[in-house]
C-alpha atoms as a PDB file:
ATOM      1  CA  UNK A   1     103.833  78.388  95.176  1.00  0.00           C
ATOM      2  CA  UNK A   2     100.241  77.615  93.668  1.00  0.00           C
ATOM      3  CA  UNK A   3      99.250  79.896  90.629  1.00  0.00           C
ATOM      4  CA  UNK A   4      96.800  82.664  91.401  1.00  0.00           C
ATOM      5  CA  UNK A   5      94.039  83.485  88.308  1.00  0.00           C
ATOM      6  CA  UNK A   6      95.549  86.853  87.398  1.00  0.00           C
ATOM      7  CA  UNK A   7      93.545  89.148  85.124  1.00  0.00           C
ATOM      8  CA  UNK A   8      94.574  90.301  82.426  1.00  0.00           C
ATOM      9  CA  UNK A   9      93.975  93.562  80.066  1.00  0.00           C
ATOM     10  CA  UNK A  10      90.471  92.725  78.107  1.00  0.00           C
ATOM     11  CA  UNK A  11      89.274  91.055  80.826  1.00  0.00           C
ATOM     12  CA  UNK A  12      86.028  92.101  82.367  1.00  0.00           C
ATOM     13  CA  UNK A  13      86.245  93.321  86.097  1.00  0.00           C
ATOM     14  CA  UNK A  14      84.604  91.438  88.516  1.00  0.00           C
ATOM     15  CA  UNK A  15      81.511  93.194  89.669  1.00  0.00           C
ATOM     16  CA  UNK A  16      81.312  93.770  93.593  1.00  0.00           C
ATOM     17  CA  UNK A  17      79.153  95.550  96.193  1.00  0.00           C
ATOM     18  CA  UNK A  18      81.039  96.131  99.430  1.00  0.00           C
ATOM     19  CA  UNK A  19      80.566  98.620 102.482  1.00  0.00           C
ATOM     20  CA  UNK A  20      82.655 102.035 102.589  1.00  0.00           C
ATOM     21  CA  UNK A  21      83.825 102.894 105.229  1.00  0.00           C
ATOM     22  CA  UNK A  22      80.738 105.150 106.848  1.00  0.00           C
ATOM     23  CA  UNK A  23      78.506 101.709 106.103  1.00  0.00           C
ATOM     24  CA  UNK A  24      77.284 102.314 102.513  1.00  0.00           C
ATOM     25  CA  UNK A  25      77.219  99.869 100.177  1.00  0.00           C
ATOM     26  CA  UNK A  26      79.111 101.069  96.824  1.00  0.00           C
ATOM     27  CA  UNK A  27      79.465  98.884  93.287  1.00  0.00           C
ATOM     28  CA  UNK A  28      81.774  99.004  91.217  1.00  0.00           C
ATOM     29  CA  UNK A  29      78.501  98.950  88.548  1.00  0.00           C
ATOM     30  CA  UNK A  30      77.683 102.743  90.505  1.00  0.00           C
ATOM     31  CA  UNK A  31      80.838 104.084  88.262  1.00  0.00           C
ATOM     32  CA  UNK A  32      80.079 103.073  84.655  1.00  0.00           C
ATOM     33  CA  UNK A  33      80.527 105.430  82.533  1.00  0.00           C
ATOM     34  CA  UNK A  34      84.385 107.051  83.134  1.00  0.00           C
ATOM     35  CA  UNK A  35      87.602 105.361  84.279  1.00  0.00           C
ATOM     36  CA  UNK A  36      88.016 103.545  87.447  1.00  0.00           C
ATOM     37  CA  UNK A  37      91.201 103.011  89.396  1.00  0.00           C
ATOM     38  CA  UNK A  38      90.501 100.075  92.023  1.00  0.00           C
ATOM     39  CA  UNK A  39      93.587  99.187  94.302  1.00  0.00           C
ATOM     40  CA  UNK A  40      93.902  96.894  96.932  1.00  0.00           C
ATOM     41  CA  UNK A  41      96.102  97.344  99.703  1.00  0.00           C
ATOM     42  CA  UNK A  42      97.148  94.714 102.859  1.00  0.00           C
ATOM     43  CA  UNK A  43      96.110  97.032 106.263  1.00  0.00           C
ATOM     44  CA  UNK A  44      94.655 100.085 106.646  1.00  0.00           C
ATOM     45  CA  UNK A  45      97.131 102.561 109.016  1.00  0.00           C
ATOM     46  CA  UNK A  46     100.444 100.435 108.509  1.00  0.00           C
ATOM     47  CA  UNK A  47     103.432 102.792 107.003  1.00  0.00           C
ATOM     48  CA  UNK A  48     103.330 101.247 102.926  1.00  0.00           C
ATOM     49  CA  UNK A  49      99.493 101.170 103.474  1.00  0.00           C
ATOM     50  CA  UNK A  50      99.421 105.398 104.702  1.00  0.00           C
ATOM     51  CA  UNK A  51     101.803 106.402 101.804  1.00  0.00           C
ATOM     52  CA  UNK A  52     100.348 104.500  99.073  1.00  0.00           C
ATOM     53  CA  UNK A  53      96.415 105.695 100.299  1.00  0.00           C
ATOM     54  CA  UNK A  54      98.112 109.187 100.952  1.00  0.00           C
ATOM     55  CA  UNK A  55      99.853 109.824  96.869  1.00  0.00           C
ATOM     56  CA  UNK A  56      96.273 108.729  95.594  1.00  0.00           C
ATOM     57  CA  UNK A  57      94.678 111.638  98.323  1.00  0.00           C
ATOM     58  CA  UNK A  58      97.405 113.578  97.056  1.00  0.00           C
ATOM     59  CA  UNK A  59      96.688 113.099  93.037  1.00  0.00           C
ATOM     60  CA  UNK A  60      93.328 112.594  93.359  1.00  0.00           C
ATOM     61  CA  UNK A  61      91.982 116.160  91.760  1.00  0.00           C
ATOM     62  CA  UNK A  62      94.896 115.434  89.002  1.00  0.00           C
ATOM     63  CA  UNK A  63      92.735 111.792  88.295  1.00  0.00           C
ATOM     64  CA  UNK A  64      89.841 113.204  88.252  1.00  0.00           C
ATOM     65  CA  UNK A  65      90.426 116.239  86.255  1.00  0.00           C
ATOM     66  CA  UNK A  66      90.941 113.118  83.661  1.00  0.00           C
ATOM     67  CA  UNK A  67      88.082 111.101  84.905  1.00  0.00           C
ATOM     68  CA  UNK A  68      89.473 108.786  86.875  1.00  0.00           C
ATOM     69  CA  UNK A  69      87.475 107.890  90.402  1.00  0.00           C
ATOM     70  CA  UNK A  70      89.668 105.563  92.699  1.00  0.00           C
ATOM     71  CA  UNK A  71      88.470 102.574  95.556  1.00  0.00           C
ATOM     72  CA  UNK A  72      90.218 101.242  97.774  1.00  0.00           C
ATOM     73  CA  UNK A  73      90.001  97.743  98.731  1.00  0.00           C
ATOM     74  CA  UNK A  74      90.799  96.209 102.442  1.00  0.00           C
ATOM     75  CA  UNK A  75      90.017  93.298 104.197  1.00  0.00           C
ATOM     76  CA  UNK A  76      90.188  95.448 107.069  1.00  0.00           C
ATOM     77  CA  UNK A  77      86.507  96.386 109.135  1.00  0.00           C
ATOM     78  CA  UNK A  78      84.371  99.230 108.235  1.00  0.00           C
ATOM     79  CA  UNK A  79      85.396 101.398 111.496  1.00  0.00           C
ATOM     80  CA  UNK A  80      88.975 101.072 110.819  1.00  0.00           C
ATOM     81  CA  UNK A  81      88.664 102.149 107.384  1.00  0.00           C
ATOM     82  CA  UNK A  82      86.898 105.143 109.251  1.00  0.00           C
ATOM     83  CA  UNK A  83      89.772 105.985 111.091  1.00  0.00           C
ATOM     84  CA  UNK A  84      92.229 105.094 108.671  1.00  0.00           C
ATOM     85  CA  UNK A  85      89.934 108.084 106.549  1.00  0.00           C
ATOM     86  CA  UNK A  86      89.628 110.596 108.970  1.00  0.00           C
ATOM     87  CA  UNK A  87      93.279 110.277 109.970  1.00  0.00           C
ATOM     88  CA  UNK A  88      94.367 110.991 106.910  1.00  0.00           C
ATOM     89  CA  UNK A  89      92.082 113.176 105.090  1.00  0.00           C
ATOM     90  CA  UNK A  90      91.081 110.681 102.787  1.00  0.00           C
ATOM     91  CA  UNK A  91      88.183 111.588 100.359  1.00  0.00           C
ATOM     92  CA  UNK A  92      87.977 108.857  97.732  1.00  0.00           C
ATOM     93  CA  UNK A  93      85.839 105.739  98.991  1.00  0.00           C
ATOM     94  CA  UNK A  94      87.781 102.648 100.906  1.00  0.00           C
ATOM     95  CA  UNK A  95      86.098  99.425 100.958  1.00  0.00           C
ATOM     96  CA  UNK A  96      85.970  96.734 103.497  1.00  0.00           C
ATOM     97  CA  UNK A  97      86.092  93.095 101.985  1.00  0.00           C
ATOM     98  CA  UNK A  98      86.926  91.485 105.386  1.00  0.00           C
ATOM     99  CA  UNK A  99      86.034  87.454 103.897  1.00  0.00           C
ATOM    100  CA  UNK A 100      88.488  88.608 100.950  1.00  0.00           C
ATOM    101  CA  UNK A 101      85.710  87.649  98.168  1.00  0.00           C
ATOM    102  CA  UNK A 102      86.582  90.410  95.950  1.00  0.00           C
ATOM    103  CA  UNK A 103      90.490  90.248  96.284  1.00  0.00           C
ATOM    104  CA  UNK A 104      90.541  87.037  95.632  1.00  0.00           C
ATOM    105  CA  UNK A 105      88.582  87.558  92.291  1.00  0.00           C
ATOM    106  CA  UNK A 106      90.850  90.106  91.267  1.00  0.00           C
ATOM    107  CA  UNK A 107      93.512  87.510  92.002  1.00  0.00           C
ATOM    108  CA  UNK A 108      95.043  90.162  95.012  1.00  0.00           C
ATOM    109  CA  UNK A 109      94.749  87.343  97.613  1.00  0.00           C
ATOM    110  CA  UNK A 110      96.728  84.162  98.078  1.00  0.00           C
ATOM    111  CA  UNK A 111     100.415  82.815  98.599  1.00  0.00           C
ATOM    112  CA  UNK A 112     103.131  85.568  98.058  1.00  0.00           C
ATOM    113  CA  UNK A 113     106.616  86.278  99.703  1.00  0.00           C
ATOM    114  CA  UNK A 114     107.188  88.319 102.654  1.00  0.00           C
ATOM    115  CA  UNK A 115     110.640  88.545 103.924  1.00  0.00           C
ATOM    116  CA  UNK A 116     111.888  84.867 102.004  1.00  0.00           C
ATOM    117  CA  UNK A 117     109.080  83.396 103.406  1.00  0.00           C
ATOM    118  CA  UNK A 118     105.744  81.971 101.892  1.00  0.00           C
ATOM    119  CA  UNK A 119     102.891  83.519 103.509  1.00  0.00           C
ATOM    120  CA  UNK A 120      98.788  83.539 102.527  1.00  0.00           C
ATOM    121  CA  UNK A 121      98.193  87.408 102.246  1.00  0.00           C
ATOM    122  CA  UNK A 122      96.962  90.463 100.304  1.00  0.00           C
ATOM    123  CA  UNK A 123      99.181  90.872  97.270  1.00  0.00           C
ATOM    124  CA  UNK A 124      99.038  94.570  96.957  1.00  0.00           C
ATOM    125  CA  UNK A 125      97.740  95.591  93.001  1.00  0.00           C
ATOM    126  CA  UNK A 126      95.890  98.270  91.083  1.00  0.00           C
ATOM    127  CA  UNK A 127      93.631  97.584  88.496  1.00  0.00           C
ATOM    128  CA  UNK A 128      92.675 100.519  85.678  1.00  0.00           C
ATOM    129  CA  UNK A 129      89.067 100.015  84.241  1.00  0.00           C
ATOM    130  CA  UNK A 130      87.502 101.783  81.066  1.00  0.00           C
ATOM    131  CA  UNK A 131      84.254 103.011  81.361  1.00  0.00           C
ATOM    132  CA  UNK A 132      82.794  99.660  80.130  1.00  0.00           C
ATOM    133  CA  UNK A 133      84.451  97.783  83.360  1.00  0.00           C
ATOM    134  CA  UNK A 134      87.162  96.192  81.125  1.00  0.00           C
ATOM    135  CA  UNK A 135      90.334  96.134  82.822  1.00  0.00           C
ATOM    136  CA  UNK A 136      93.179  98.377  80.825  1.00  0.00           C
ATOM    137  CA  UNK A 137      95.770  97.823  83.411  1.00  0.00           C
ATOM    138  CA  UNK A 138      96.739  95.202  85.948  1.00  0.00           C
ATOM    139  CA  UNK A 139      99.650  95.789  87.789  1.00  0.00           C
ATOM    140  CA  UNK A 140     100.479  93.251  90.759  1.00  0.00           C
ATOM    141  CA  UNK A 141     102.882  93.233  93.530  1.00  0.00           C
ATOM    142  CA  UNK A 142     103.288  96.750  93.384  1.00  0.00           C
ATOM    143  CA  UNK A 143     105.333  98.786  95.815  1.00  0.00           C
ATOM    144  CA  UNK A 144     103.535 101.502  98.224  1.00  0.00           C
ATOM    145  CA  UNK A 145     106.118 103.792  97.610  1.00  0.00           C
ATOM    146  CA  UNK A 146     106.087 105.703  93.826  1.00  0.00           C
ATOM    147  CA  UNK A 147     103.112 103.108  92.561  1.00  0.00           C
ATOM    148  CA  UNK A 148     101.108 106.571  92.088  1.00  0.00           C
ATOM    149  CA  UNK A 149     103.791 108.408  90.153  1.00  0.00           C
ATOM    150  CA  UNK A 150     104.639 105.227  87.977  1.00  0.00           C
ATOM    151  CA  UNK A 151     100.574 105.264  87.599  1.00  0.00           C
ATOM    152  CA  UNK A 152     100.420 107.916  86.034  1.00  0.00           C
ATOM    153  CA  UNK A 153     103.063 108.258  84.427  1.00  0.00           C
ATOM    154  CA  UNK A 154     101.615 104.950  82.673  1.00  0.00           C
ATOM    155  CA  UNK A 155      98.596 106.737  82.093  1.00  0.00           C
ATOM    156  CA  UNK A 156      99.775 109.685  80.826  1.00  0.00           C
ATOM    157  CA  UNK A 157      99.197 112.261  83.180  1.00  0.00           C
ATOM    158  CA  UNK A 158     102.156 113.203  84.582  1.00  0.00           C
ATOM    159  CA  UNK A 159     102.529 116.166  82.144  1.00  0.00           C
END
């Protein structure tokens, strides 16, 4: 398996512009100023994909009562993502990076394992950025299931 460039904490996010879902573009530059929470996630709609985007729906007010905005990031198409949204009452912005340009400069693209196989895919990861755009935490190949609790339980706001 070829090494991916992972960042790191310290590091400085990559900046991106991408489409949301309802066709605006959004950059990551648009949310200097307070914490960001950026994950990326394999396919909108597909069962780890639903409960992972659901917890964040479900703790967003708790994130941003500290701050914290979140983005989702897909290589799935901007109607999907619409659907994917409206399906499940989802009110923080998904992104659609269909050519993978951002994931792979977060390092969230490339070879991984899927079922003891080697396969070219998103490697699903959440990045935590200070209000400067300097990544705090970088968590890859996390699961879909409890990544939100252990989130913030990491961050501290988990009571």
């Amino acid at each position: 398996m070829t090494e991916l460039t992972r960042l790191e904490p310290g590091d400085k996010a990559p900046d991106f512009t991408l489409p949301d879902s309802e066709g605006r573009e959004v950059s990551l530059a648009d949310f200097r100023g307070g914490p960001v929470v950026v994950y990326f996630y394999p396919r909108a709609s597909t069962p780890g994909c639903t409960t992972q985007a659901c917890d964040f729906r479900d703790n967003l007010a708790l994130l941003g009562e500290s701050g914290y905005q979140v983005l989702g990031i897909s290589p799935d198409k901007q109607a999907k993502l619409a659907t994917f949204a409206e399906n499940e009452g989802l009110t923080f912005p998904l992104l659609s990076d269909p050519d993978k340009t951002v994931l792979s400069a977060y390092g969230a693209f490339g070879e991984k394992k899927n079922y003891g196989k080697i396969v070219q895919g998103v490697i699903r990861s959440t990045f935590v950025l200070d209000g400067d755009g300097v990544i705090v935490k970088a968590m890859y190949n996390v699961r879909a299931t409890g990544h939100v609790a252990r989130l913030l339980k990491e961050l501290k706001l988990d009571g």
